[in-house]
PDB file of N, CA and C in Angstrom:
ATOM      1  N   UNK A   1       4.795 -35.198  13.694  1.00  0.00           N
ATOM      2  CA  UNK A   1       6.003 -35.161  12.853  1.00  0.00           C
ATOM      3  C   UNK A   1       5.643 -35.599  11.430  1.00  0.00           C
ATOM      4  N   UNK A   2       5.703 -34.622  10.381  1.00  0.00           N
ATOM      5  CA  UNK A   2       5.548 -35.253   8.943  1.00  0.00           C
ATOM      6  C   UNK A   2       6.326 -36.025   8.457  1.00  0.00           C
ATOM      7  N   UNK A   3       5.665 -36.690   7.522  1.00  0.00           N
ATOM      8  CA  UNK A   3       6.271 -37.994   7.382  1.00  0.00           C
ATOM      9  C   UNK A   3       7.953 -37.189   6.292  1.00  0.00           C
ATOM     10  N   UNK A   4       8.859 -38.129   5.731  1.00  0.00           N
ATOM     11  CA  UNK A   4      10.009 -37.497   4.979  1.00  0.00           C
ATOM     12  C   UNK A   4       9.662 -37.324   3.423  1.00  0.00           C
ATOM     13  N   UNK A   5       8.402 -37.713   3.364  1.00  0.00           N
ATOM     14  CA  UNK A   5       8.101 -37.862   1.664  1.00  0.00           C
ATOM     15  C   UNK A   5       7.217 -36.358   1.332  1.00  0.00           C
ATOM     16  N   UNK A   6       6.389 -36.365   2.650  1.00  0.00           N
ATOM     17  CA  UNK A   6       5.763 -35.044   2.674  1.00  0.00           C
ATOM     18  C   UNK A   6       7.273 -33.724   2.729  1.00  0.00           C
ATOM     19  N   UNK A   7       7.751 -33.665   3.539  1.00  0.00           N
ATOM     20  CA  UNK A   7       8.843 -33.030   3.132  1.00  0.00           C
ATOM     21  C   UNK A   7       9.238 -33.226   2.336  1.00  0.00           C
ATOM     22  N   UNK A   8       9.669 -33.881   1.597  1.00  0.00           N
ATOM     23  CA  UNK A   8      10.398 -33.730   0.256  1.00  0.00           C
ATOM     24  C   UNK A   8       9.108 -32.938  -0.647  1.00  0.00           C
ATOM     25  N   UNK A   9       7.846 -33.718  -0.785  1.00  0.00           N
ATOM     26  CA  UNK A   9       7.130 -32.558  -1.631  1.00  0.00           C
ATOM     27  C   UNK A   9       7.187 -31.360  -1.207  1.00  0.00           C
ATOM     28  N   UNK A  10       7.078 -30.750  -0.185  1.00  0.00           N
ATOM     29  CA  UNK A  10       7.221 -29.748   0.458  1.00  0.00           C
ATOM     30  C   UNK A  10       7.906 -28.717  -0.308  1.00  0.00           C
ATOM     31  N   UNK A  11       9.603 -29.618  -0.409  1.00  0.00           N
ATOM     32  CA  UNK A  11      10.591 -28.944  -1.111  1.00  0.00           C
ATOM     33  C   UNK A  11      10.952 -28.281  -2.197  1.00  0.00           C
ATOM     34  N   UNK A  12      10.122 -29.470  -2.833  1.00  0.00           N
ATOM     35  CA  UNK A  12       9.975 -29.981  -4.079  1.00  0.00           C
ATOM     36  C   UNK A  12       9.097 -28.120  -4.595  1.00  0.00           C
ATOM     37  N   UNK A  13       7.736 -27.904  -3.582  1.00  0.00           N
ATOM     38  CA  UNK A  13       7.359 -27.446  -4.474  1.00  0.00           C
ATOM     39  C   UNK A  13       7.769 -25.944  -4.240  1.00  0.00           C
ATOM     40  N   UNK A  14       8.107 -25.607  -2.926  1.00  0.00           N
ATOM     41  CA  UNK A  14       9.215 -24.734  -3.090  1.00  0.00           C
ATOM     42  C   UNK A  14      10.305 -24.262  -4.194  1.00  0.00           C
ATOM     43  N   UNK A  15      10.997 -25.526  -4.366  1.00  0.00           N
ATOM     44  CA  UNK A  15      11.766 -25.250  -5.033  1.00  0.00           C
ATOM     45  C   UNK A  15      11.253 -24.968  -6.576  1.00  0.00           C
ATOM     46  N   UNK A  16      10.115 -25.535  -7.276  1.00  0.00           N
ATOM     47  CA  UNK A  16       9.503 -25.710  -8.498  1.00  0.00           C
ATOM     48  C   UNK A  16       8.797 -23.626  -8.236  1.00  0.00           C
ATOM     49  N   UNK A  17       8.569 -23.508  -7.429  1.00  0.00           N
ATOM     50  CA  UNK A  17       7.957 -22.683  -7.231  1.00  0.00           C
ATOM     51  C   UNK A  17       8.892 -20.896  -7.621  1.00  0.00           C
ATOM     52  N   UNK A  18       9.989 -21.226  -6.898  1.00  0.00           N
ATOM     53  CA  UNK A  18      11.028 -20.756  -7.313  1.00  0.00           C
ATOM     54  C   UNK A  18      11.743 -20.278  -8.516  1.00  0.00           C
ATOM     55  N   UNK A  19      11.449 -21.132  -9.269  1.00  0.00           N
ATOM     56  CA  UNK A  19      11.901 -21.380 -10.563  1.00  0.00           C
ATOM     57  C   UNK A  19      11.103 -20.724 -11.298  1.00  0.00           C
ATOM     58  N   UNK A  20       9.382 -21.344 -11.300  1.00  0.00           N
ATOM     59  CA  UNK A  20       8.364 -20.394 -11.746  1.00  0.00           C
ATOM     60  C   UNK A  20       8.519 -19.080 -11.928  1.00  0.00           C
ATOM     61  N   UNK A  21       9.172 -18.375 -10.493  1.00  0.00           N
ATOM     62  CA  UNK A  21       9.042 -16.773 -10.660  1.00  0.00           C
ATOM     63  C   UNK A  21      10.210 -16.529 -11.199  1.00  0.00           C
ATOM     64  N   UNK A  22      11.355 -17.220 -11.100  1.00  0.00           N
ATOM     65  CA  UNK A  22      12.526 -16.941 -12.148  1.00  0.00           C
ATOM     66  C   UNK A  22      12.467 -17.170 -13.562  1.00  0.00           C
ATOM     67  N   UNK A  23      11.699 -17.903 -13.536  1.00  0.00           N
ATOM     68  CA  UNK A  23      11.412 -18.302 -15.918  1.00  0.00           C
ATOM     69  C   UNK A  23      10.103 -16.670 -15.744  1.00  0.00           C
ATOM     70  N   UNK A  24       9.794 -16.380 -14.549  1.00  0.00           N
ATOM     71  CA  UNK A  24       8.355 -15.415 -14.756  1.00  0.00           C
ATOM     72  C   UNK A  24       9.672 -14.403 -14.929  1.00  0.00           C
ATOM     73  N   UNK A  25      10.291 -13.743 -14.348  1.00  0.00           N
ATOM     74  CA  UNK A  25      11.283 -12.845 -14.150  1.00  0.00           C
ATOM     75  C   UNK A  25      12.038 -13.214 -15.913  1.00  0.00           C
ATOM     76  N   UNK A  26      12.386 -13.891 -16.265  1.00  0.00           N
ATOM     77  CA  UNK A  26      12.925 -13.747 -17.413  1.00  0.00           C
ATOM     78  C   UNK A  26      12.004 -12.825 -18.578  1.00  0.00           C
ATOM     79  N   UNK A  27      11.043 -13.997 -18.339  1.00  0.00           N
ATOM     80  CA  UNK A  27       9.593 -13.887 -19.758  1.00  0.00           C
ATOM     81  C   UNK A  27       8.901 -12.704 -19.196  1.00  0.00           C
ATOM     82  N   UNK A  28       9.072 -11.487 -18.491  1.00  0.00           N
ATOM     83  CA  UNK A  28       8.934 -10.464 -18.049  1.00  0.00           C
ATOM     84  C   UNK A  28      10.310  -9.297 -19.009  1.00  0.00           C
ATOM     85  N   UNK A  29      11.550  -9.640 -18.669  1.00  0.00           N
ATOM     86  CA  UNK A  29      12.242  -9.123 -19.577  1.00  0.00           C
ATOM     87  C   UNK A  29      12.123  -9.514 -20.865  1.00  0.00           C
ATOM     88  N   UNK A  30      12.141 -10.211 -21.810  1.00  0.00           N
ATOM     89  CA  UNK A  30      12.505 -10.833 -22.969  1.00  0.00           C
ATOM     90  C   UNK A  30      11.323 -10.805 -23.698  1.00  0.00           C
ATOM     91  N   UNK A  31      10.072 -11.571 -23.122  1.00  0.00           N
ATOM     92  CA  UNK A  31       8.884 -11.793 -23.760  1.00  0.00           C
ATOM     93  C   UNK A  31       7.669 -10.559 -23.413  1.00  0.00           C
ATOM     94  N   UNK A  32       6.943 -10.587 -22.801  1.00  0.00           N
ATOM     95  CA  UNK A  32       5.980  -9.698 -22.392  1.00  0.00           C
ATOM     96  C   UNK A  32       5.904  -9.332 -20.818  1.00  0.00           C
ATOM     97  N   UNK A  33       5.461  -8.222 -20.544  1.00  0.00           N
ATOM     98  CA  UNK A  33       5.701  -7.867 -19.222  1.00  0.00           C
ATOM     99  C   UNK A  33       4.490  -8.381 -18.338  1.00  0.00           C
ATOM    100  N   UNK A  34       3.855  -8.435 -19.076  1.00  0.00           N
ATOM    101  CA  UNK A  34       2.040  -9.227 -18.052  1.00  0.00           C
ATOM    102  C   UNK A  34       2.796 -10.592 -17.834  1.00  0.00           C
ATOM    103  N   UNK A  35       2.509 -11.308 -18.973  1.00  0.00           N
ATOM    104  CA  UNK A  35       2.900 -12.594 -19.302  1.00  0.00           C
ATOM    105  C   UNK A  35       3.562 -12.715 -17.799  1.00  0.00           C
ATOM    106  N   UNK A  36       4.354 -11.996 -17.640  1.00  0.00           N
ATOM    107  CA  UNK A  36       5.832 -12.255 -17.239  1.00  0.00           C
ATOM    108  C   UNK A  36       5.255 -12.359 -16.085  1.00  0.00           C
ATOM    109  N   UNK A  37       4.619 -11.256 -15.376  1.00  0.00           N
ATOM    110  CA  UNK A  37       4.032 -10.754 -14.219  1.00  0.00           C
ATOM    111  C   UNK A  37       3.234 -12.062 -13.706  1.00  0.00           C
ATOM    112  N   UNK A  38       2.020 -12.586 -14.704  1.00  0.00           N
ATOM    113  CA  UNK A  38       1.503 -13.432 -14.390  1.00  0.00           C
ATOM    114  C   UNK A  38       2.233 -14.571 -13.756  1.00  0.00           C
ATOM    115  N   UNK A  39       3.222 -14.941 -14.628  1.00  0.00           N
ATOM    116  CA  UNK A  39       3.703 -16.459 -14.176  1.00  0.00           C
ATOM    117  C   UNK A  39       4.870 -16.074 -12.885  1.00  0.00           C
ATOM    118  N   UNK A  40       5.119 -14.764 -12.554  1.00  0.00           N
ATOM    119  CA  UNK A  40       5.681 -14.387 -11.579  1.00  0.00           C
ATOM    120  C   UNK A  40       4.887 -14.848 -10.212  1.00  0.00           C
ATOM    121  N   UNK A  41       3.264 -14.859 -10.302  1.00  0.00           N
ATOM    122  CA  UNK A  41       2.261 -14.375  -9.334  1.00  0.00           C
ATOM    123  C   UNK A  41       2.155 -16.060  -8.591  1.00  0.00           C
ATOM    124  N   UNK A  42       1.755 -17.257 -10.099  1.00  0.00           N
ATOM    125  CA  UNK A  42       1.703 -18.555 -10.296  1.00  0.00           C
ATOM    126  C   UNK A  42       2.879 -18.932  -9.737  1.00  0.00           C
ATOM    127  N   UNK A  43       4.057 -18.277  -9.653  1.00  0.00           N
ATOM    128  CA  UNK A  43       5.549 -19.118  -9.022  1.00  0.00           C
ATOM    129  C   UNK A  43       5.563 -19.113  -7.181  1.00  0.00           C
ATOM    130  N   UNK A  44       5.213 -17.687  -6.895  1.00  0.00           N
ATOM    131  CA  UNK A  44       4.858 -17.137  -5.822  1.00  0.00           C
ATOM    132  C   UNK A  44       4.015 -18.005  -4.831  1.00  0.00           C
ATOM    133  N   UNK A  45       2.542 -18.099  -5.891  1.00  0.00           N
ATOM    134  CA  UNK A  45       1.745 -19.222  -5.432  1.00  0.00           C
ATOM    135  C   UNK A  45       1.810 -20.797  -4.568  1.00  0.00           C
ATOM    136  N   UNK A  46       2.765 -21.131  -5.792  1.00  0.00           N
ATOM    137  CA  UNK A  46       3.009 -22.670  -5.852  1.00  0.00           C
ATOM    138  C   UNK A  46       3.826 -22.403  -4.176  1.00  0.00           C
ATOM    139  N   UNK A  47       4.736 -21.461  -4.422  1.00  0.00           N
ATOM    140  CA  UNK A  47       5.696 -21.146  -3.366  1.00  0.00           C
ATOM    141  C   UNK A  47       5.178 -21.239  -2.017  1.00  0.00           C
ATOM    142  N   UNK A  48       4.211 -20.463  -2.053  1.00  0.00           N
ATOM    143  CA  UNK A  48       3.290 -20.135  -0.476  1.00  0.00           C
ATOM    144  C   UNK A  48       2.789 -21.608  -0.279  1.00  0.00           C
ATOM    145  N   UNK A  49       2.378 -22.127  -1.184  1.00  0.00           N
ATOM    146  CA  UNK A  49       1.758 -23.635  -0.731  1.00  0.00           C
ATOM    147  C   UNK A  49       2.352 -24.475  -0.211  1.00  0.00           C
ATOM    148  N   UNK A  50       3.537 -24.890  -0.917  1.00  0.00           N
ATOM    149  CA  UNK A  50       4.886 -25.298  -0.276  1.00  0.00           C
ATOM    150  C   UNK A  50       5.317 -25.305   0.803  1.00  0.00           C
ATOM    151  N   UNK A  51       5.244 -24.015   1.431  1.00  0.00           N
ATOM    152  CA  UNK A  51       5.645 -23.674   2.423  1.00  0.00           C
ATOM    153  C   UNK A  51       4.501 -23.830   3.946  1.00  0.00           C
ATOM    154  N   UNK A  52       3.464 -23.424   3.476  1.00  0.00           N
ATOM    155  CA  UNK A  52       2.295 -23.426   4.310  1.00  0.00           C
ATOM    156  C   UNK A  52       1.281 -25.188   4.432  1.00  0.00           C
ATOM    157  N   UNK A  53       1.809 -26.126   3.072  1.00  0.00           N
ATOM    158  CA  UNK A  53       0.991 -27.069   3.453  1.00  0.00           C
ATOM    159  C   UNK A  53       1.719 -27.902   4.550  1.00  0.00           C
ATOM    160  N   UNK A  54       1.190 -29.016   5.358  1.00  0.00           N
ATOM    161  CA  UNK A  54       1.490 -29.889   6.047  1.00  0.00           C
ATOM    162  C   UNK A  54       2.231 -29.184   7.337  1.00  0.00           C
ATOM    163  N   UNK A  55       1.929 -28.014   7.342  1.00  0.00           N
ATOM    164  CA  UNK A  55       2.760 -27.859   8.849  1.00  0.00           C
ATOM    165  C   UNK A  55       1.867 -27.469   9.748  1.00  0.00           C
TER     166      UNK A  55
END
């Protein structure tokens, strides 16, 4: 059973992760489309880790 702090990072980076591909999804419309793409890929990332560490 993980501990509740590990879950919370867990969440944490889920949720940070999230966000990433949504500011990527913006700065894809507005700013540059790589740019955008890139930090889409980096949000994704963080995301999968999140999800896949500690379990």
């Amino acid at each position: 059973m993980p501990s509740y702090e590990a879950e919370s990072m867990d969440l944490k980076r889920m949720v940070a992760g999230t966000h990433v591909s949504v500011l990527g999804l913006g700065a894809a419309q507005f700013i540059h489309y790589e740019i955008g793409f890139l930090v889409v890929l980096l949000g994704v990332g963080i995301t999968y880790i999140g999800w896949t560490s500690e379990r």
